[in-house]
C-alpha atoms as a PDB file:
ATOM      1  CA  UNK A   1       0.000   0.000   0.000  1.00  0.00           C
ATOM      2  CA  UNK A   2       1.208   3.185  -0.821  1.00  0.00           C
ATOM      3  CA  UNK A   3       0.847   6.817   0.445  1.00  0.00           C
ATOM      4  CA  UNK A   4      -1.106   9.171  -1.214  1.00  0.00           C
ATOM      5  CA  UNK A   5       0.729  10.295  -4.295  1.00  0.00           C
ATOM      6  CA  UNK A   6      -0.439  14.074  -3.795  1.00  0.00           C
ATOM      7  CA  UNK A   7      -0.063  14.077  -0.535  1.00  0.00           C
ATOM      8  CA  UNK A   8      -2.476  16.930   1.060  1.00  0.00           C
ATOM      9  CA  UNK A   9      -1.738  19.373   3.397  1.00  0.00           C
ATOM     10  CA  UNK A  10      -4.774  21.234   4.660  1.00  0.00           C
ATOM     11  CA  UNK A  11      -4.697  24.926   6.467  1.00  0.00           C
ATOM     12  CA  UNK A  12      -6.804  25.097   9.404  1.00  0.00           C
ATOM     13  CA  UNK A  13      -9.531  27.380   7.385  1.00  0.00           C
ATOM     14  CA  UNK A  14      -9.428  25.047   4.646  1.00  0.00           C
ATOM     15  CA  UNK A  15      -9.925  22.007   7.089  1.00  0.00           C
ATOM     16  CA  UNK A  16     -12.604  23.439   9.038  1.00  0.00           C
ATOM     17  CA  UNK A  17     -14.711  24.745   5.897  1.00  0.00           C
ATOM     18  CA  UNK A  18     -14.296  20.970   4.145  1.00  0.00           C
ATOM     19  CA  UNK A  19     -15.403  19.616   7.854  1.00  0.00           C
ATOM     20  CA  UNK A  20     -18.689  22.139   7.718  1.00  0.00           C
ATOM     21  CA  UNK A  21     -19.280  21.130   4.144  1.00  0.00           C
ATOM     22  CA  UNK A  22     -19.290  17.500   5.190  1.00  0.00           C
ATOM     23  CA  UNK A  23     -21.738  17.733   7.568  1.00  0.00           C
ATOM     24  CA  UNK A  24     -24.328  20.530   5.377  1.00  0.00           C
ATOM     25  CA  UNK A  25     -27.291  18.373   4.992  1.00  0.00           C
ATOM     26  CA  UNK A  26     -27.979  20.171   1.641  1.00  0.00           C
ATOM     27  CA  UNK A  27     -24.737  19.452   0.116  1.00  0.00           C
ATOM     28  CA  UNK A  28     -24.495  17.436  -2.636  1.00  0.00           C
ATOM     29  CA  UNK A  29     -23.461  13.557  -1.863  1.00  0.00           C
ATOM     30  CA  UNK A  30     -20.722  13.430  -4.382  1.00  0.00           C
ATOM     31  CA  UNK A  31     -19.181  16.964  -3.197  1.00  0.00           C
ATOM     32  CA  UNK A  32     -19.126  15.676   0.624  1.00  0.00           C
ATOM     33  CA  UNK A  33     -17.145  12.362  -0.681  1.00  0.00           C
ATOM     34  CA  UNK A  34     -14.477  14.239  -2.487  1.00  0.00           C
ATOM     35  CA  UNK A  35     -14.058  16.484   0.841  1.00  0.00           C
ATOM     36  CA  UNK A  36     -14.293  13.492   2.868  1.00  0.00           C
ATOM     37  CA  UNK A  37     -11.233  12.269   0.320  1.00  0.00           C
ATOM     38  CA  UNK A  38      -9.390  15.504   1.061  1.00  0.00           C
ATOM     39  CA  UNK A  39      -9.598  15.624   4.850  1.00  0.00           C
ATOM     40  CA  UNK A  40      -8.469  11.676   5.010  1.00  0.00           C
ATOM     41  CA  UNK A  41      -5.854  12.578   2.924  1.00  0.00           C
ATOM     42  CA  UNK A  42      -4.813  15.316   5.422  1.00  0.00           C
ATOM     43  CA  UNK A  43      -4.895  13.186   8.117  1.00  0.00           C
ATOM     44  CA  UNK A  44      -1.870  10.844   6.392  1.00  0.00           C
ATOM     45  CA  UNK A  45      -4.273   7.663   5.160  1.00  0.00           C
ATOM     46  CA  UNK A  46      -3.398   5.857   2.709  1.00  0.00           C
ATOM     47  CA  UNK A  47      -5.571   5.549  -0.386  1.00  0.00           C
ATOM     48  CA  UNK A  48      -6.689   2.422  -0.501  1.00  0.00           C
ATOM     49  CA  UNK A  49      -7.928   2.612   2.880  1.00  0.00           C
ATOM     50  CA  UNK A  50      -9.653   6.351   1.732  1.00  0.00           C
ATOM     51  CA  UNK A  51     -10.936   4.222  -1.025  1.00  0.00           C
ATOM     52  CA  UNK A  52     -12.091   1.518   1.096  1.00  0.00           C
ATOM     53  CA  UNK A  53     -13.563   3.609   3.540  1.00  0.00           C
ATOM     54  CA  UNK A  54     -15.980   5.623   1.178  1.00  0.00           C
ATOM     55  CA  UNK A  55     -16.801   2.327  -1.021  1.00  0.00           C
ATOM     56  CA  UNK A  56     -14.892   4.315  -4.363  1.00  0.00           C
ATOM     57  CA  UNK A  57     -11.925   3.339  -6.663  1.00  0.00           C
ATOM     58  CA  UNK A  58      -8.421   3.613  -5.742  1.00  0.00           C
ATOM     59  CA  UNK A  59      -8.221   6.336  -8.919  1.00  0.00           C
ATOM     60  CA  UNK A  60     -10.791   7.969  -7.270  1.00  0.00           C
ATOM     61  CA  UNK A  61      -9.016   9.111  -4.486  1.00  0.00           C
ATOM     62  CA  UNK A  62      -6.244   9.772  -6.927  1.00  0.00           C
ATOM     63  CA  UNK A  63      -8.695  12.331  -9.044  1.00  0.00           C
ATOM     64  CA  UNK A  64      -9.558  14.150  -6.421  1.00  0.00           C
ATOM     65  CA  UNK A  65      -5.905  14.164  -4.364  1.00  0.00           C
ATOM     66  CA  UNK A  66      -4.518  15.374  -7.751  1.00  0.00           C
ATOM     67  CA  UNK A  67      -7.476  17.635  -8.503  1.00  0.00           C
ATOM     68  CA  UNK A  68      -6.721  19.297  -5.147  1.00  0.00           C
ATOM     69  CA  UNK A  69      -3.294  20.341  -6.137  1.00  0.00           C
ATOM     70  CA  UNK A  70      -3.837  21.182  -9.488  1.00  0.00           C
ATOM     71  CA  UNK A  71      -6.599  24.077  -8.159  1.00  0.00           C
ATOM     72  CA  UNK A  72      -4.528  24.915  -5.043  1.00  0.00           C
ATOM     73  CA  UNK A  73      -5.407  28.289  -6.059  1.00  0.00           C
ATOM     74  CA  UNK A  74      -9.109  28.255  -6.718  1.00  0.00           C
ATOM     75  CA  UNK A  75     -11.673  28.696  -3.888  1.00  0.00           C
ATOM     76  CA  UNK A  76     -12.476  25.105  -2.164  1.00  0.00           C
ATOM     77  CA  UNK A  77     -16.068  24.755  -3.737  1.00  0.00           C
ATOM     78  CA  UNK A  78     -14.790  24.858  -7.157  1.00  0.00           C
ATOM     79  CA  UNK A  79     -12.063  22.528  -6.580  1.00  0.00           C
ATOM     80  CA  UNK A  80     -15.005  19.824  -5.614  1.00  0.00           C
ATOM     81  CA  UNK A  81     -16.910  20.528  -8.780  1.00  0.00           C
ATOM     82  CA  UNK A  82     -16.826  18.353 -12.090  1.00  0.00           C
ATOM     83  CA  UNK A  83     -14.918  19.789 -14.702  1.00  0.00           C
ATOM     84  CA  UNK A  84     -16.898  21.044 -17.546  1.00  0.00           C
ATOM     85  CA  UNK A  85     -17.807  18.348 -19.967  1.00  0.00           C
ATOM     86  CA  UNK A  86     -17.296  17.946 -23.840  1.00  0.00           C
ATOM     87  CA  UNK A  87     -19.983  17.992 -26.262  1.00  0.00           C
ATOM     88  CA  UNK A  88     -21.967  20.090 -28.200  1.00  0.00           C
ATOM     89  CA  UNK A  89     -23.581  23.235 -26.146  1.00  0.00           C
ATOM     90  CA  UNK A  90     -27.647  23.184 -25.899  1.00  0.00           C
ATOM     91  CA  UNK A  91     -29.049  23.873 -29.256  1.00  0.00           C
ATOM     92  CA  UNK A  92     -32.173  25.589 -27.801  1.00  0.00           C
ATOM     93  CA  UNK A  93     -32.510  27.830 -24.390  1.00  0.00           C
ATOM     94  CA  UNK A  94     -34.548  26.967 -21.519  1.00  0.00           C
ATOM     95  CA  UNK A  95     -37.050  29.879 -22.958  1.00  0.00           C
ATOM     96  CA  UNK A  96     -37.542  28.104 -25.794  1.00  0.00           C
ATOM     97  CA  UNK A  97     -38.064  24.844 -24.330  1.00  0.00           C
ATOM     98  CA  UNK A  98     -40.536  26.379 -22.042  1.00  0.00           C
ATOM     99  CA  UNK A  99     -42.371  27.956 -24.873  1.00  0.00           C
ATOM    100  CA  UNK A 100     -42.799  24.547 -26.797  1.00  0.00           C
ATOM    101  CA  UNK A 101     -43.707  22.593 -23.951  1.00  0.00           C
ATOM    102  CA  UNK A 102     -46.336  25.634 -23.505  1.00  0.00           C
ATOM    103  CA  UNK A 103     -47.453  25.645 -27.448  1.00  0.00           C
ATOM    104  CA  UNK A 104     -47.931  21.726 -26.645  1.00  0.00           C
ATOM    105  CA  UNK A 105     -50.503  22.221 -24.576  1.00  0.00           C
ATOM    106  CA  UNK A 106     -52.629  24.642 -26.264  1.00  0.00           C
ATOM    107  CA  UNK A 107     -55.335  23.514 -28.561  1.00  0.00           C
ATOM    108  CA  UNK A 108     -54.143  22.991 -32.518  1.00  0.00           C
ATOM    109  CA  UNK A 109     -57.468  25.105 -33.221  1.00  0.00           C
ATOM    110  CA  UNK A 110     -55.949  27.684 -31.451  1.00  0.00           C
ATOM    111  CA  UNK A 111     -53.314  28.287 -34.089  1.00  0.00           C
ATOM    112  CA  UNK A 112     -54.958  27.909 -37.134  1.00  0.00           C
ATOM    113  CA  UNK A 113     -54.484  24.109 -37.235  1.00  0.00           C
ATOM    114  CA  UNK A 114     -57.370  21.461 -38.278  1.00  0.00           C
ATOM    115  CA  UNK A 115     -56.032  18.602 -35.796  1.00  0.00           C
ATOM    116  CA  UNK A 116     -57.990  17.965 -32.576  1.00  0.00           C
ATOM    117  CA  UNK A 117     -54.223  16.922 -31.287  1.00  0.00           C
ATOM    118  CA  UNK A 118     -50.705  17.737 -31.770  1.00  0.00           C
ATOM    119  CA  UNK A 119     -48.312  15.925 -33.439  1.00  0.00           C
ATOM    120  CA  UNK A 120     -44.430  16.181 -33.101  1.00  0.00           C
ATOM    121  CA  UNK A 121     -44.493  17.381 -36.905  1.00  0.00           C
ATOM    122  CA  UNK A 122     -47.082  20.230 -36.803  1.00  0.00           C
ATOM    123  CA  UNK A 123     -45.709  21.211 -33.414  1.00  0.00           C
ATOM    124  CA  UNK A 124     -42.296  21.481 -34.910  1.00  0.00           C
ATOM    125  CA  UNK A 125     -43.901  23.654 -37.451  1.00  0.00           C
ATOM    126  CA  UNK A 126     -45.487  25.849 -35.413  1.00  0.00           C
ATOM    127  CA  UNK A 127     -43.014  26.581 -33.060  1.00  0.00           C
ATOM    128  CA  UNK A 128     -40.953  27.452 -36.306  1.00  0.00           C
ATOM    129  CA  UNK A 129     -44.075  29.612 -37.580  1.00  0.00           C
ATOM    130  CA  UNK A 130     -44.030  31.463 -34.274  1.00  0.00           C
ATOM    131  CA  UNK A 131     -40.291  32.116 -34.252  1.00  0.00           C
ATOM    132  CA  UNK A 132     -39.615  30.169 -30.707  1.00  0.00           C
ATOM    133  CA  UNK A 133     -37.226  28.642 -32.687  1.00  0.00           C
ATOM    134  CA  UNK A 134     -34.802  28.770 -36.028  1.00  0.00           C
ATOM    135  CA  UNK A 135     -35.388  25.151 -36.747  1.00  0.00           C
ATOM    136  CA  UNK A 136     -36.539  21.875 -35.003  1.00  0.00           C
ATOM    137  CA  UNK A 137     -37.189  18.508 -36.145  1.00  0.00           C
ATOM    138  CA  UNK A 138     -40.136  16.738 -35.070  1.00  0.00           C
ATOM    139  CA  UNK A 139     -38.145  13.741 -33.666  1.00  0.00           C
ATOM    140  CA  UNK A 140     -36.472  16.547 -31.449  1.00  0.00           C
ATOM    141  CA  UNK A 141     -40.069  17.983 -29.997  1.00  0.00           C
ATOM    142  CA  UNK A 142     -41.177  14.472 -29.746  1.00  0.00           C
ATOM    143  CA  UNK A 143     -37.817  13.743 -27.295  1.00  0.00           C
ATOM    144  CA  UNK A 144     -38.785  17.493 -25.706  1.00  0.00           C
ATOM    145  CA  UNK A 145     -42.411  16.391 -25.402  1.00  0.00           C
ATOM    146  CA  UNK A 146     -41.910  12.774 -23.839  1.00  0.00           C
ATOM    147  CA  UNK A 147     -39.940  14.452 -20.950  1.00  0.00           C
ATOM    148  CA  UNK A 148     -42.307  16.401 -19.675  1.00  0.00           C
ATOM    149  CA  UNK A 149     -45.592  14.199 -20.492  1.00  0.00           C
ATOM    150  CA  UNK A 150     -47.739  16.830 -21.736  1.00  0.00           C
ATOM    151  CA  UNK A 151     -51.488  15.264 -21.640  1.00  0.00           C
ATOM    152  CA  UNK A 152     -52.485  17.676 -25.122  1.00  0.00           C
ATOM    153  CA  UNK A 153     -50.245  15.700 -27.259  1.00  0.00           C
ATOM    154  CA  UNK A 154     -51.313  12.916 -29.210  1.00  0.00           C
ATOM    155  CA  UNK A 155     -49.268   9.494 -28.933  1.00  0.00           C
ATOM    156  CA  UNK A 156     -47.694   9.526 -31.421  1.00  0.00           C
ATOM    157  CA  UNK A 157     -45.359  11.721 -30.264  1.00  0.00           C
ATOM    158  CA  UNK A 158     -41.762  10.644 -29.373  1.00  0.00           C
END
């Protein structure tokens, strides 16, 4: 068994706001495990028993011993966080979400359409009609739609 390979030495501020965010009952589980990490790290255990002790991977406790140095100079809540992550950004905004899921459960007859229920295709373009959006495919509202369960919608939707 080995040491912790970034070996972590805490400040007594930094210790006592880790120990304070451990025992927040509104703090996320997974932030209170990688302070948990830190402050067992502090206290000189090795990682397998960290890892062992909070039922995670050995690289686990490696992530976050590593993360800790690598931020040394960010504020302790950001040096819990998860990095960003890749992928595309959202094509469409919250707003405009919100505005489909609200067109969805209007009446078609409402708008000008001869359907007693929506469909993903006229809803895609209506919402196009109506400018909430550029462009949307009806396999996209029909993804939107089957989140959120809207009872206007016909079932063939999604």
């Amino acid at each position: 068994m080995r040491r912790a390979k970034y070996a972590v030495k805490l400040s007594e501020e930094e210790r006592a706001m880790l120990v304070a965010l451990t025992r927040k009952h509104s703090a996320k589980q997974s932030i209170v495990r990688r302070a948990r990490i830190i402050l067992m790290s502090d206290e000189g255990m090795w990682n397998q028993h960290i890892a062992t002790a909070l039922s995670v991977e050995n690289h686990v406790v490696t992530t976050w011993t590593k993360r800790w140095h690598d931020m040394a100079d960010k504020p302790i809540q950001e040096r819990l966080e998860d990095l960003p992550r890749p992928g595309a950004p959202d094509k469409f905004t919250p707003e405009q979400l919100c505005r489909i899921i609200a067109l969805a459960c209007e009446k078609p007859e409402e708008h000008g359409r001869p359907i007693s229920d929506w469909t993903s295709r006229e809803l895609a373009s209506e919402a196009v009609k109506q400018g909430i959006v550029g462009s949307i495919s009806p396999t996209h509202v029909g993804r939107i739609l089957k989140k959120t369960m809207c009872s206007r919608t016909s079932s063939d939707i999604g």
